[in-house]
C-alpha atoms as a PDB file:
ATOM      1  CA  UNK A   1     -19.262  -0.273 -39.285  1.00  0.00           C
ATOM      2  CA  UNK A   2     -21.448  -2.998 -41.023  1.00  0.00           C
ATOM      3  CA  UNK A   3     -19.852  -5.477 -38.228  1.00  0.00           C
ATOM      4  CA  UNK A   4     -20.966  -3.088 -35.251  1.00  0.00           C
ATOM      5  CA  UNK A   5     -24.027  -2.801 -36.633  1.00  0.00           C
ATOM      6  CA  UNK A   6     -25.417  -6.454 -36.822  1.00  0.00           C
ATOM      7  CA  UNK A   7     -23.329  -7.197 -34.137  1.00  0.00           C
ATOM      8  CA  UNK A   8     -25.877  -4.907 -32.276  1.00  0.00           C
ATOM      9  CA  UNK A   9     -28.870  -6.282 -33.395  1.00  0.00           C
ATOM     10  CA  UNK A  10     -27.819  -9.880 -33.009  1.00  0.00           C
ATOM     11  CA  UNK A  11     -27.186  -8.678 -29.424  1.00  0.00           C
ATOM     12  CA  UNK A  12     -30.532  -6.969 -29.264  1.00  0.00           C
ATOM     13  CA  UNK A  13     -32.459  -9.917 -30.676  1.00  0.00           C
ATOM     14  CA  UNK A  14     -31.002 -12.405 -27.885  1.00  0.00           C
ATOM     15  CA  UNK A  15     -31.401  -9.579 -24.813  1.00  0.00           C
ATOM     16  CA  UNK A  16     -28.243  -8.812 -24.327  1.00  0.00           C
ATOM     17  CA  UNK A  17     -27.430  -5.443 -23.400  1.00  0.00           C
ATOM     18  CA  UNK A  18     -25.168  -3.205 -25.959  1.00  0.00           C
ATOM     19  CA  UNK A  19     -22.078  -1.713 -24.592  1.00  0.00           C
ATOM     20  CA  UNK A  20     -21.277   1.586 -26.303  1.00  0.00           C
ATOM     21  CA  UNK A  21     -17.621   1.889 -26.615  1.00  0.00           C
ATOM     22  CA  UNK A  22     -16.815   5.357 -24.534  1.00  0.00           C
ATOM     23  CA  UNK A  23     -16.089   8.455 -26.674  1.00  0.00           C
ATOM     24  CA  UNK A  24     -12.558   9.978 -25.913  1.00  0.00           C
ATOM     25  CA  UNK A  25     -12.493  12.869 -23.461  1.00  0.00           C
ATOM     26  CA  UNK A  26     -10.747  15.960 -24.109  1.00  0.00           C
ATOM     27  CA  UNK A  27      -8.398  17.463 -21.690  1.00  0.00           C
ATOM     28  CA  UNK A  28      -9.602  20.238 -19.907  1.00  0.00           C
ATOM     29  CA  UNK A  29      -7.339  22.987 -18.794  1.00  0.00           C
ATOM     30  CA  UNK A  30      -9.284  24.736 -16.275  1.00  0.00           C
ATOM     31  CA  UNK A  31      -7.983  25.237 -12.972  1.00  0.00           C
ATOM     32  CA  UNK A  32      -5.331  26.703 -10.599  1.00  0.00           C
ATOM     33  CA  UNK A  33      -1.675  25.957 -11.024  1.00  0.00           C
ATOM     34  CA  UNK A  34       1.876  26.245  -9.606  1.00  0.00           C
ATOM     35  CA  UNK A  35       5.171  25.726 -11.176  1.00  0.00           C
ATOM     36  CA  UNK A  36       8.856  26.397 -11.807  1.00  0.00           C
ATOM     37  CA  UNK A  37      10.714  27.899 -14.912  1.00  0.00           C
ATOM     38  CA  UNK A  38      14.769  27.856 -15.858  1.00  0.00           C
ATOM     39  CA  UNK A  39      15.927  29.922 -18.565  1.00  0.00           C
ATOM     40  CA  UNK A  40      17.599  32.767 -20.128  1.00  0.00           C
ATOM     41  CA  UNK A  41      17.533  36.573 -20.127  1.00  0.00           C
ATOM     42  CA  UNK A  42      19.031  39.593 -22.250  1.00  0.00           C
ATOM     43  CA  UNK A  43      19.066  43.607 -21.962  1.00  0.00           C
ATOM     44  CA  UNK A  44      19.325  46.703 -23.252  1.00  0.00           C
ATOM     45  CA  UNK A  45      20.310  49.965 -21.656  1.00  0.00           C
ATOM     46  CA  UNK A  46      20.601  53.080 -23.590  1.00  0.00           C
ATOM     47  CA  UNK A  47      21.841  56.014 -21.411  1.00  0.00           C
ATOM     48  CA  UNK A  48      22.290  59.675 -22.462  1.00  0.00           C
ATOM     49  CA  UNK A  49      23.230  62.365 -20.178  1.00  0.00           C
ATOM     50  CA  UNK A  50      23.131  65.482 -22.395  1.00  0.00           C
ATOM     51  CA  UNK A  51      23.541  67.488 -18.844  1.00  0.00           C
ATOM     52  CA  UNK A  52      27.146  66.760 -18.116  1.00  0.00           C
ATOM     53  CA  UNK A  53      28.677  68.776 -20.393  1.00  0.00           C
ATOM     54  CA  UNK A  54      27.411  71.934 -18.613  1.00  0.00           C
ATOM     55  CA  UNK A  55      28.532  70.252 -15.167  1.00  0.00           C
ATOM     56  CA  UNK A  56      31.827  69.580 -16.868  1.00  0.00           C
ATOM     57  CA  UNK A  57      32.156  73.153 -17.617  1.00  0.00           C
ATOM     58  CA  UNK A  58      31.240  74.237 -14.546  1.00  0.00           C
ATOM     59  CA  UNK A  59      34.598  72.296 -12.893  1.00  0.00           C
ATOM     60  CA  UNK A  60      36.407  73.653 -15.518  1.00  0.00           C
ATOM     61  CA  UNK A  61      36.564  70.772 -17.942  1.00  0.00           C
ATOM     62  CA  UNK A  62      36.441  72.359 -21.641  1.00  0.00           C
ATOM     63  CA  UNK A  63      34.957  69.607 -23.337  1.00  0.00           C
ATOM     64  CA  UNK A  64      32.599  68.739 -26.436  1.00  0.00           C
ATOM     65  CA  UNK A  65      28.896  68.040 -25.928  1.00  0.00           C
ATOM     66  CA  UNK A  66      27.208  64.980 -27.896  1.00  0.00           C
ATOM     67  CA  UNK A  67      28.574  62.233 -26.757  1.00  0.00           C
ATOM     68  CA  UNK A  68      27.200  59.048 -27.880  1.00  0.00           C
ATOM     69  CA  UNK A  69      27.383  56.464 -25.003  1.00  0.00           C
ATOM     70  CA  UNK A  70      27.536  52.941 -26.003  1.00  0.00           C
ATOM     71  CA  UNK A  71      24.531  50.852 -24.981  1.00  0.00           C
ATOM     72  CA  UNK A  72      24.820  47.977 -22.888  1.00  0.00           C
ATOM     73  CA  UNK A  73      23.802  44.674 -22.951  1.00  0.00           C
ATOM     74  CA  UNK A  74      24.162  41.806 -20.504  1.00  0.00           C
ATOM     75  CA  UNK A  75      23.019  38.646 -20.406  1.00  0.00           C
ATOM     76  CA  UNK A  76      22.037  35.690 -17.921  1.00  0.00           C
ATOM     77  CA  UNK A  77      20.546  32.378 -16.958  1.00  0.00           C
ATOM     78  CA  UNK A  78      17.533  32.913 -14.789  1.00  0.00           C
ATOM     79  CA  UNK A  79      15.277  30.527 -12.774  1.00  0.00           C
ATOM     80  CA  UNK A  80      11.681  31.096 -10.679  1.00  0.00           C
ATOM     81  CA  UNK A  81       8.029  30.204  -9.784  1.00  0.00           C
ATOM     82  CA  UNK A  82       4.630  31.169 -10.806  1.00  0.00           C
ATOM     83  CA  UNK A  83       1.317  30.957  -9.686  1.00  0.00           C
ATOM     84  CA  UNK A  84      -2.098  31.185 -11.876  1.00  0.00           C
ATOM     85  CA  UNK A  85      -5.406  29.551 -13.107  1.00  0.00           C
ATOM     86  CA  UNK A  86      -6.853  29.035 -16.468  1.00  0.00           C
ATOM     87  CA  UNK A  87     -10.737  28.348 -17.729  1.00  0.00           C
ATOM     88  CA  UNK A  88     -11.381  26.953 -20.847  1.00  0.00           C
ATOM     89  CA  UNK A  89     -14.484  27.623 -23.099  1.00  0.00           C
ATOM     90  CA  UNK A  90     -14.666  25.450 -26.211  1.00  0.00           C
ATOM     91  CA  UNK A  91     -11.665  25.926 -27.641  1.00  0.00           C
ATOM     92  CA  UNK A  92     -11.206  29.286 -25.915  1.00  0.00           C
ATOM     93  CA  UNK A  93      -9.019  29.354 -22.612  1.00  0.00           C
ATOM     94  CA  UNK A  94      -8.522  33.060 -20.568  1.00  0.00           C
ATOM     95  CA  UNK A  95      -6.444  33.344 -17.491  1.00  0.00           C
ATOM     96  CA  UNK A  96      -4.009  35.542 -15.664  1.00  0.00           C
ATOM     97  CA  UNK A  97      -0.468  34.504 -13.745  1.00  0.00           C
ATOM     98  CA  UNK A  98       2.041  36.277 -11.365  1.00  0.00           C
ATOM     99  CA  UNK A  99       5.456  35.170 -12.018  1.00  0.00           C
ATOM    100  CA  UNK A 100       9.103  35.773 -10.163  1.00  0.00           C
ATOM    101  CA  UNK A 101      12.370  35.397 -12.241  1.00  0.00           C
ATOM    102  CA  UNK A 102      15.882  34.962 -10.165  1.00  0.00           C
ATOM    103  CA  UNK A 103      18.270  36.875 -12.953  1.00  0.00           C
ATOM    104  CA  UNK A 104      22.030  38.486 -13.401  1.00  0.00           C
ATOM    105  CA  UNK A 105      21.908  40.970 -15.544  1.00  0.00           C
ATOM    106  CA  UNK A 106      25.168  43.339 -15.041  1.00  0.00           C
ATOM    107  CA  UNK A 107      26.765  45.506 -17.666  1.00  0.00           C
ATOM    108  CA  UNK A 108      28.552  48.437 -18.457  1.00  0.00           C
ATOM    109  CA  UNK A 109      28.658  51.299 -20.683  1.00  0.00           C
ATOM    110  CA  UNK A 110      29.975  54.451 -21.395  1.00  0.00           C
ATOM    111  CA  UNK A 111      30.351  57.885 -23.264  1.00  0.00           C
ATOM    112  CA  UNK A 112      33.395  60.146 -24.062  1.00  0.00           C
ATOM    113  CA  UNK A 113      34.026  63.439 -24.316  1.00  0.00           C
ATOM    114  CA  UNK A 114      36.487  64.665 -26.089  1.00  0.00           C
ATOM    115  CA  UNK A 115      38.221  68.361 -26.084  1.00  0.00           C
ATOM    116  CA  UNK A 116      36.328  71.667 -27.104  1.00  0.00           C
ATOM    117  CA  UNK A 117      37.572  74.194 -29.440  1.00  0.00           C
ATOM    118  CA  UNK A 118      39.201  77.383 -27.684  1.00  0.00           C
ATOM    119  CA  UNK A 119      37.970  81.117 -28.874  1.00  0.00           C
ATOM    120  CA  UNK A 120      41.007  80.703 -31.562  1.00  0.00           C
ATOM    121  CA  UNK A 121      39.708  77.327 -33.006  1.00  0.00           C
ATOM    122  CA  UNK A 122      42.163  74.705 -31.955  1.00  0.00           C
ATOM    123  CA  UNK A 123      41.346  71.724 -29.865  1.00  0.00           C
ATOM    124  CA  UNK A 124      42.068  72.094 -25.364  1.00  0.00           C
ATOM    125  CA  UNK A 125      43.913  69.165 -26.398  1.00  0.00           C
ATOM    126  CA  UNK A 126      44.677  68.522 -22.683  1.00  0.00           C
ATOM    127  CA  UNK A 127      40.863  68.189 -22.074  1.00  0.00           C
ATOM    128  CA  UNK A 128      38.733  65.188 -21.912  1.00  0.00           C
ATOM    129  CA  UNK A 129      36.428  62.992 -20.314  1.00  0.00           C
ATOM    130  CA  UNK A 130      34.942  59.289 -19.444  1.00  0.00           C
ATOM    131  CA  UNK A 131      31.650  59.009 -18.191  1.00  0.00           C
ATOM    132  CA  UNK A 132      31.155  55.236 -16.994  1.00  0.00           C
ATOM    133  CA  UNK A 133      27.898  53.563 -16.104  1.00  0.00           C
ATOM    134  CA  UNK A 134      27.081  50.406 -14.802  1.00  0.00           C
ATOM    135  CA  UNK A 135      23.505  48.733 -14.259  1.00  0.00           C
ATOM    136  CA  UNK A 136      22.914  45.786 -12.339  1.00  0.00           C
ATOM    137  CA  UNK A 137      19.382  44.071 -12.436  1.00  0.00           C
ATOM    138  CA  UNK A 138      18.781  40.674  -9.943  1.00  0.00           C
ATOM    139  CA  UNK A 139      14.810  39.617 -10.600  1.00  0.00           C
ATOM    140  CA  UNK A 140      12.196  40.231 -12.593  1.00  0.00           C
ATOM    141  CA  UNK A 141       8.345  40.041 -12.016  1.00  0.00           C
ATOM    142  CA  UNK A 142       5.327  40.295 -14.694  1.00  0.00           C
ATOM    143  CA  UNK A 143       1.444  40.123 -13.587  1.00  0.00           C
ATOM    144  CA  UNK A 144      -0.505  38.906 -16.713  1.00  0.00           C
ATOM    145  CA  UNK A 145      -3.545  38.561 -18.228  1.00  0.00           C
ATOM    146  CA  UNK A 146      -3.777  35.175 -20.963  1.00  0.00           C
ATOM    147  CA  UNK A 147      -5.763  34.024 -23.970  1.00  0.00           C
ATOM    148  CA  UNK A 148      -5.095  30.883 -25.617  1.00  0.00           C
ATOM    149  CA  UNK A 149      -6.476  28.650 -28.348  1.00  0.00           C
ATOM    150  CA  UNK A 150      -6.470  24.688 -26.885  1.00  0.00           C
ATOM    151  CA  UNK A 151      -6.778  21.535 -29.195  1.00  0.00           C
ATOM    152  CA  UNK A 152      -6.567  18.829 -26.577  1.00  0.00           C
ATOM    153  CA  UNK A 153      -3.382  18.602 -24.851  1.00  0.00           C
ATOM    154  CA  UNK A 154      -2.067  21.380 -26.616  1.00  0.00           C
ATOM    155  CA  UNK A 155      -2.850  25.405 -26.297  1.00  0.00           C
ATOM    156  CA  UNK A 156      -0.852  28.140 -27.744  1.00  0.00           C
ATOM    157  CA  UNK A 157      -1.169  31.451 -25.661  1.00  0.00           C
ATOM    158  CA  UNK A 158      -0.229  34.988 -25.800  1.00  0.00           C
ATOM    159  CA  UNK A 159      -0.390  37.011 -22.513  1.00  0.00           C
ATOM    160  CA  UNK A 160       0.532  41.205 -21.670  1.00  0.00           C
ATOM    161  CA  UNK A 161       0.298  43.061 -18.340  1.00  0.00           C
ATOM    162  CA  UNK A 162       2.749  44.916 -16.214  1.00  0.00           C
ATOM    163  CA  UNK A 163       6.642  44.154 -15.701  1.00  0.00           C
ATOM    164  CA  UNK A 164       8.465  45.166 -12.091  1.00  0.00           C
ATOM    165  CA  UNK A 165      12.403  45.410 -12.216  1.00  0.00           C
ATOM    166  CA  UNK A 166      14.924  47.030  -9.482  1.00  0.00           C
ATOM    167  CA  UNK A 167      17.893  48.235 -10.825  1.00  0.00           C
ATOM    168  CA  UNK A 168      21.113  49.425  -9.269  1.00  0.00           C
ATOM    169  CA  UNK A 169      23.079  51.950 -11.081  1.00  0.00           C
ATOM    170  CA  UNK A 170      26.767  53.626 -10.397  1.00  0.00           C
ATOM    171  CA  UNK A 171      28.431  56.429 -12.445  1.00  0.00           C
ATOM    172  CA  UNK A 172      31.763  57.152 -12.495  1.00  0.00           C
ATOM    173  CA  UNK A 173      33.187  60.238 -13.866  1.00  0.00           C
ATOM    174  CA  UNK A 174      36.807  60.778 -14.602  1.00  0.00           C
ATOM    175  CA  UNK A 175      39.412  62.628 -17.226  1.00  0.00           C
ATOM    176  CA  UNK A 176      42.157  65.130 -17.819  1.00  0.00           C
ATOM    177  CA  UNK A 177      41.280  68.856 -18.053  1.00  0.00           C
ATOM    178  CA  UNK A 178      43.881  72.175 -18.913  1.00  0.00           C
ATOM    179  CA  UNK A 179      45.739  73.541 -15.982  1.00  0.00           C
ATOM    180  CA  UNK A 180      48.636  75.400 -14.807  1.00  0.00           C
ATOM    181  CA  UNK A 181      51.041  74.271 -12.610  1.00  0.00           C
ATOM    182  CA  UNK A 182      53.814  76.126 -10.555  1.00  0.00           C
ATOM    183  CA  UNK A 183      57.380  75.122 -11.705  1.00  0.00           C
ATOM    184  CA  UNK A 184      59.759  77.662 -10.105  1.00  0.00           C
ATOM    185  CA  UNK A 185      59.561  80.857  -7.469  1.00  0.00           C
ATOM    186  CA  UNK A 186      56.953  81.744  -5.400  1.00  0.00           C
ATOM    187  CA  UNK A 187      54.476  84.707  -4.372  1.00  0.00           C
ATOM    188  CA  UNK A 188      54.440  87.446  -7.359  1.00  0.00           C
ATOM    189  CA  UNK A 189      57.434  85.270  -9.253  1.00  0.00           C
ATOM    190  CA  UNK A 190      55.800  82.255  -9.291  1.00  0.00           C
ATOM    191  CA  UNK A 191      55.983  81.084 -13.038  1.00  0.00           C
ATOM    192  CA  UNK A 192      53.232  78.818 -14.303  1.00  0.00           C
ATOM    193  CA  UNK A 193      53.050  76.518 -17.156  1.00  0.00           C
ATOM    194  CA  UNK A 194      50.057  75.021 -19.012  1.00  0.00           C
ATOM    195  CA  UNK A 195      49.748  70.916 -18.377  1.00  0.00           C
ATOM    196  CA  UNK A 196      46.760  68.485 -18.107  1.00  0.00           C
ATOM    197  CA  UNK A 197      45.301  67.881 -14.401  1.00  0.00           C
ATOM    198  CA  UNK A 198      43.787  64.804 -13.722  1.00  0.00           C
ATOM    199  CA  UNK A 199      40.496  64.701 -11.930  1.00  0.00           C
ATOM    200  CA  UNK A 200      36.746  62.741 -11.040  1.00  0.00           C
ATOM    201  CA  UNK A 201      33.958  63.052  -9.479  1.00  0.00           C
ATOM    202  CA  UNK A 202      33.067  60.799  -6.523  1.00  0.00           C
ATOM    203  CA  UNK A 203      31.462  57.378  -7.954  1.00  0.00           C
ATOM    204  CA  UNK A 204      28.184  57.893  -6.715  1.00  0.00           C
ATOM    205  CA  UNK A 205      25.204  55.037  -6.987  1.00  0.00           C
ATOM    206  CA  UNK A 206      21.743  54.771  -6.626  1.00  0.00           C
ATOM    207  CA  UNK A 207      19.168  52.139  -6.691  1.00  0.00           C
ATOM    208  CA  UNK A 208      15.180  52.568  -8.369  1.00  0.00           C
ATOM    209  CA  UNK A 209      12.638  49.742  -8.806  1.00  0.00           C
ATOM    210  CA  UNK A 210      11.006  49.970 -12.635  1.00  0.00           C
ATOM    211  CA  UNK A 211       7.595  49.109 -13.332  1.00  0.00           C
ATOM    212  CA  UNK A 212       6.403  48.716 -17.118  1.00  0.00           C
ATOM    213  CA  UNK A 213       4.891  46.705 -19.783  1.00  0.00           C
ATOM    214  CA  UNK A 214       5.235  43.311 -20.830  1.00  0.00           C
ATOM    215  CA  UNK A 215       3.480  40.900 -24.098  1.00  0.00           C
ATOM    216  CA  UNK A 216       4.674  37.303 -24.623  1.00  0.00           C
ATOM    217  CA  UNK A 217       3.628  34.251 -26.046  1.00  0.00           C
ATOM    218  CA  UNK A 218       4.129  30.489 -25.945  1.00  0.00           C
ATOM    219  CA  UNK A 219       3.124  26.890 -26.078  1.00  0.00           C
ATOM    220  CA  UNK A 220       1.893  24.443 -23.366  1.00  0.00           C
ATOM    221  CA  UNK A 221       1.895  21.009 -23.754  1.00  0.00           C
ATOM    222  CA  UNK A 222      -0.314  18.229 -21.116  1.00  0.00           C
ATOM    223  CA  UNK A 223       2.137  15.710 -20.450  1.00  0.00           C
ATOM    224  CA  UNK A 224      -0.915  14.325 -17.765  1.00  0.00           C
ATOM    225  CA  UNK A 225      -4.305  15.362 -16.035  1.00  0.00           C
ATOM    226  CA  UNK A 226      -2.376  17.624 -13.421  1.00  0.00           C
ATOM    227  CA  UNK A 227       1.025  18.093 -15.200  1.00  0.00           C
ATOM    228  CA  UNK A 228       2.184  20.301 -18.150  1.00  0.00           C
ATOM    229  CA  UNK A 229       5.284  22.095 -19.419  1.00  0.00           C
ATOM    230  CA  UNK A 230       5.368  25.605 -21.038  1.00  0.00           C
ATOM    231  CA  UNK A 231       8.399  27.168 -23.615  1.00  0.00           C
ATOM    232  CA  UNK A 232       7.568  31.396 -23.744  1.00  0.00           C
ATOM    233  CA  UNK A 233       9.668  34.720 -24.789  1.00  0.00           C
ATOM    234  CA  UNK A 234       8.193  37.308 -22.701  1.00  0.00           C
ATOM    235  CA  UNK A 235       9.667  40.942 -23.818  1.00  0.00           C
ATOM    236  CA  UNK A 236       9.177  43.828 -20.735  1.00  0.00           C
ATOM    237  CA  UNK A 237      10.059  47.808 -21.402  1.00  0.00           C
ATOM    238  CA  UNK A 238      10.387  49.782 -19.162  1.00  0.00           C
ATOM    239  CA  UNK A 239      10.602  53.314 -21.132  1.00  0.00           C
ATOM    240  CA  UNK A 240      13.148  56.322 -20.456  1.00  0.00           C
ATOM    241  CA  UNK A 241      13.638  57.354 -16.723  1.00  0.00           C
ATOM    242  CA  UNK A 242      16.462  59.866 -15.092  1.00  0.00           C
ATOM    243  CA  UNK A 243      18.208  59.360 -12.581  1.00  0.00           C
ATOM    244  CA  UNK A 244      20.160  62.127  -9.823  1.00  0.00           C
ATOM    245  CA  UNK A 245      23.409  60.961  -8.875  1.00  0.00           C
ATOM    246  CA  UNK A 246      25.469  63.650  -6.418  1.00  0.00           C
ATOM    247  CA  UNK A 247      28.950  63.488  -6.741  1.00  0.00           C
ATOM    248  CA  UNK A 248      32.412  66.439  -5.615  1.00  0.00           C
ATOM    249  CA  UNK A 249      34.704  67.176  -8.124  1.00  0.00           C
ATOM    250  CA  UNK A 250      38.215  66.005  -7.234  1.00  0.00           C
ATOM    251  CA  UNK A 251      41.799  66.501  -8.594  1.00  0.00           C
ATOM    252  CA  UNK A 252      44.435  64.612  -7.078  1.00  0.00           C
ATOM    253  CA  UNK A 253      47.464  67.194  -7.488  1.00  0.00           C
ATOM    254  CA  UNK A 254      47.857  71.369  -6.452  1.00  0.00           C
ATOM    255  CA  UNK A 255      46.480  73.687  -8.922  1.00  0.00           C
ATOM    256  CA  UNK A 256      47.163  77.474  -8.707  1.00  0.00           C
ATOM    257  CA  UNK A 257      43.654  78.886  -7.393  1.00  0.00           C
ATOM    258  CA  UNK A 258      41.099  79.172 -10.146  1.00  0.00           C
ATOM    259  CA  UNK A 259      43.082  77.356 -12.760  1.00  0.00           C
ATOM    260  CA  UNK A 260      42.308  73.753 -13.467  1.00  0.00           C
ATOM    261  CA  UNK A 261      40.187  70.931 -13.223  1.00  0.00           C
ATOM    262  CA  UNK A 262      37.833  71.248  -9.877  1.00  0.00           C
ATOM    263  CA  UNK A 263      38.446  75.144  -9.464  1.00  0.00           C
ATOM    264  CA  UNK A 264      35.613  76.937 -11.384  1.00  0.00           C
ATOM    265  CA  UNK A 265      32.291  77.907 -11.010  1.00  0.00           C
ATOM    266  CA  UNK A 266      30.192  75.399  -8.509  1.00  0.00           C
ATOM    267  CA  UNK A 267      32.818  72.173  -9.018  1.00  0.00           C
ATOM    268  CA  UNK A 268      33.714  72.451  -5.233  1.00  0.00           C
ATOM    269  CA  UNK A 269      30.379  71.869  -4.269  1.00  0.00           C
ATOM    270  CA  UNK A 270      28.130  68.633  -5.014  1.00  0.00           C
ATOM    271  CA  UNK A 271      27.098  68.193  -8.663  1.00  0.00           C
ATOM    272  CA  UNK A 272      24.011  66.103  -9.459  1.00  0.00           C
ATOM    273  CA  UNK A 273      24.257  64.379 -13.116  1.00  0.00           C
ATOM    274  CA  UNK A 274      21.020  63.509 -14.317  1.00  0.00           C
ATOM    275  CA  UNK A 275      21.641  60.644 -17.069  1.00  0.00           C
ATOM    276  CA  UNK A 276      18.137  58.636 -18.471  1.00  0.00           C
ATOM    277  CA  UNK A 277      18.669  55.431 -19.152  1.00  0.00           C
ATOM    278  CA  UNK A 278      16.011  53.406 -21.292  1.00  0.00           C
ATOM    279  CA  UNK A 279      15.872  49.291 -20.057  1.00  0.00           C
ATOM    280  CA  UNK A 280      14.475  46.662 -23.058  1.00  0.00           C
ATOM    281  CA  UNK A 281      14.588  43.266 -21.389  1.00  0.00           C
ATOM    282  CA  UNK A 282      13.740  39.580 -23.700  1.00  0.00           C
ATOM    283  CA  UNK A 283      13.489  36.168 -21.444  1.00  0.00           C
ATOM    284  CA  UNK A 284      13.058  32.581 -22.666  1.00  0.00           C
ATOM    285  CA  UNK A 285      11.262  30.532 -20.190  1.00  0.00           C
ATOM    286  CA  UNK A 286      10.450  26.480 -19.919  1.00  0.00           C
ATOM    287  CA  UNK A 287       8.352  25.588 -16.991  1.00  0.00           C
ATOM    288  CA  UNK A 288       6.972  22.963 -15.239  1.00  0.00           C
ATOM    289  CA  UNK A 289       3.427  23.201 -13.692  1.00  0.00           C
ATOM    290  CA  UNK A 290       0.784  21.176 -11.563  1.00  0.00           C
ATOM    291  CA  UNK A 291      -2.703  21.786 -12.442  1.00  0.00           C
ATOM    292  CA  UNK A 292      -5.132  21.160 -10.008  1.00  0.00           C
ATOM    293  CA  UNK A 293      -8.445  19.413 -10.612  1.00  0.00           C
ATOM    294  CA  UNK A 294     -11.094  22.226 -12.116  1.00  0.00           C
ATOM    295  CA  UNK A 295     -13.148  23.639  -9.093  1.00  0.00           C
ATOM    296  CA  UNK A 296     -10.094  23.742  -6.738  1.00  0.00           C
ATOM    297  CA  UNK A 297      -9.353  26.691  -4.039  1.00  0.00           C
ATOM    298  CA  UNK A 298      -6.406  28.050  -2.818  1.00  0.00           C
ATOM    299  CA  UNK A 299      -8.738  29.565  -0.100  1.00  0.00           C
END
């Protein structure tokens, strides 16, 4: 310091002028950017469908309510694009970002019922059920607002908004129930005997586009003036929702007229299950965005 000092005024004393040397500048985040991101995705699907014991009943199924369906919970790689701008204050940087995510997320689950007791307290042993899901999910889409704390090339950053999802759902339904089958004769000396009918319900599907919430948060690092890379989790939910799925009882094999599977009450006509299903989905993300120069326009 003593050296830059009388350096100075030995400079000063001859005329010469004094160069200053230039103070460093810190980067600046502002501005509008565009990038891609790779990474990998996870879900969670809990279903319950406390409604298809009833239906069950109805097609003369004797079986147990309460099933507990097993969740399910796929995974994938995923890969898309995003689109957003930044502006920094101090320290202090607030944005926003729309964001697309390419994903695979396909899984099944399912719940069993087993038999119900009879009037004299023993199991319809010949009585039971499989009720199959599947959920398949193929993007992802978040619209964000983001605050972040910047030291120079550096900011760390949380962000929240809304989360968009379509998901594509089938249901199959399918088990043995008690019937009675003709073995010998026919008209008044037809003799029946009890034995387990096979049966389903047509695999119905249906389709529904989710919207809910999303929070993440995540680093981003300036590798230049225009270019930097960002590593986030992002977690969406998308809460409990039911969905109607019509489907026609259907046993494969001749049962005597209001015995077995498919014969009684409304079976012969369409029933609608009404399962809720609750979606939890996590995604990793590193991207890789241009920056353009504070003040730009798209438009």
């Amino acid at each position: 310091m003593g050296v830059l000092v009388s350096g100075s005024a030995f400079a000063a004393e001859l005329g010469l002028p004094i160069v200053t040397p230039p103070l460093p500048v810190a980067f600046d985040w502002s501005g509008v950017y565009v990038g891609g991101h790779i990474g990998a995705g996870w879900e969670r699907t809990t279903f319950i469908d406390p409604g298809a014991t009833s239906i069950l009943g109805n097609a003369g199924v004797g079986v147990a309510g309460g099933a507990v369906a097993t969740d399910a919970r796929p995974n994938s790689l995923l890969g898309g694009a995003q689109i957003g701008w930044m502006y920094q204050i101090g320290r202090l940087v607030v944005g926003s970002e729309l964001d697309w995510s390419w994903t695979r997320l396909n899984s099944n689950g399912a719940a069993f019922f087993g038999p119900a007791l009879t009037t004299a307290g023993s199991p319809l042993v010949t009585s039971f059920a499989n009720e199959v899901y599947r959920v398949s999910t193929k993007w992802t889409g978040t619209a964000t607002t983001m605050i972040g704390l910047a030291r120079d090339h550096w900011m760390f950053y949380s962000k929240a908004g809304a989360a968009w999802a379509p998901h594509d759902y089938a249901l199959a339904v399918n088990g043995s129930g008690a019937g009675f089958v003709a073995v010998t004769g026919s008209g008044a000396g037809v003799f029946f005997r009890p034995a387990p009918i096979p049966f389903g319900f047509a695999p119905p599907n249906t389709s529904d586009t989710l919207v809910g919430w999303t929070v993440g948060t995540g680093v981003k690092w300036a590798v230049s003036n225009n270019w930097f890379i960002n590593v986030e989790y992002d977690y969406m939910d998308f809460g409990s929702k039911g969905q109607n799925f019509s489907a026609v009882c259907t046993a494969p094999v001749s049962v005597a007229a209001g015995f077995g599977p498919c014969t009684g009450g409304t079976a012969a006509a369409a029933s609608t299950f009404n399962p809720t299903f609750n979606h939890r989905i996590s995604e990793v993300k590193v991207g890789l965005n241009y920056k353009f120069e504070p003040g730009f326009l798209l438009w």
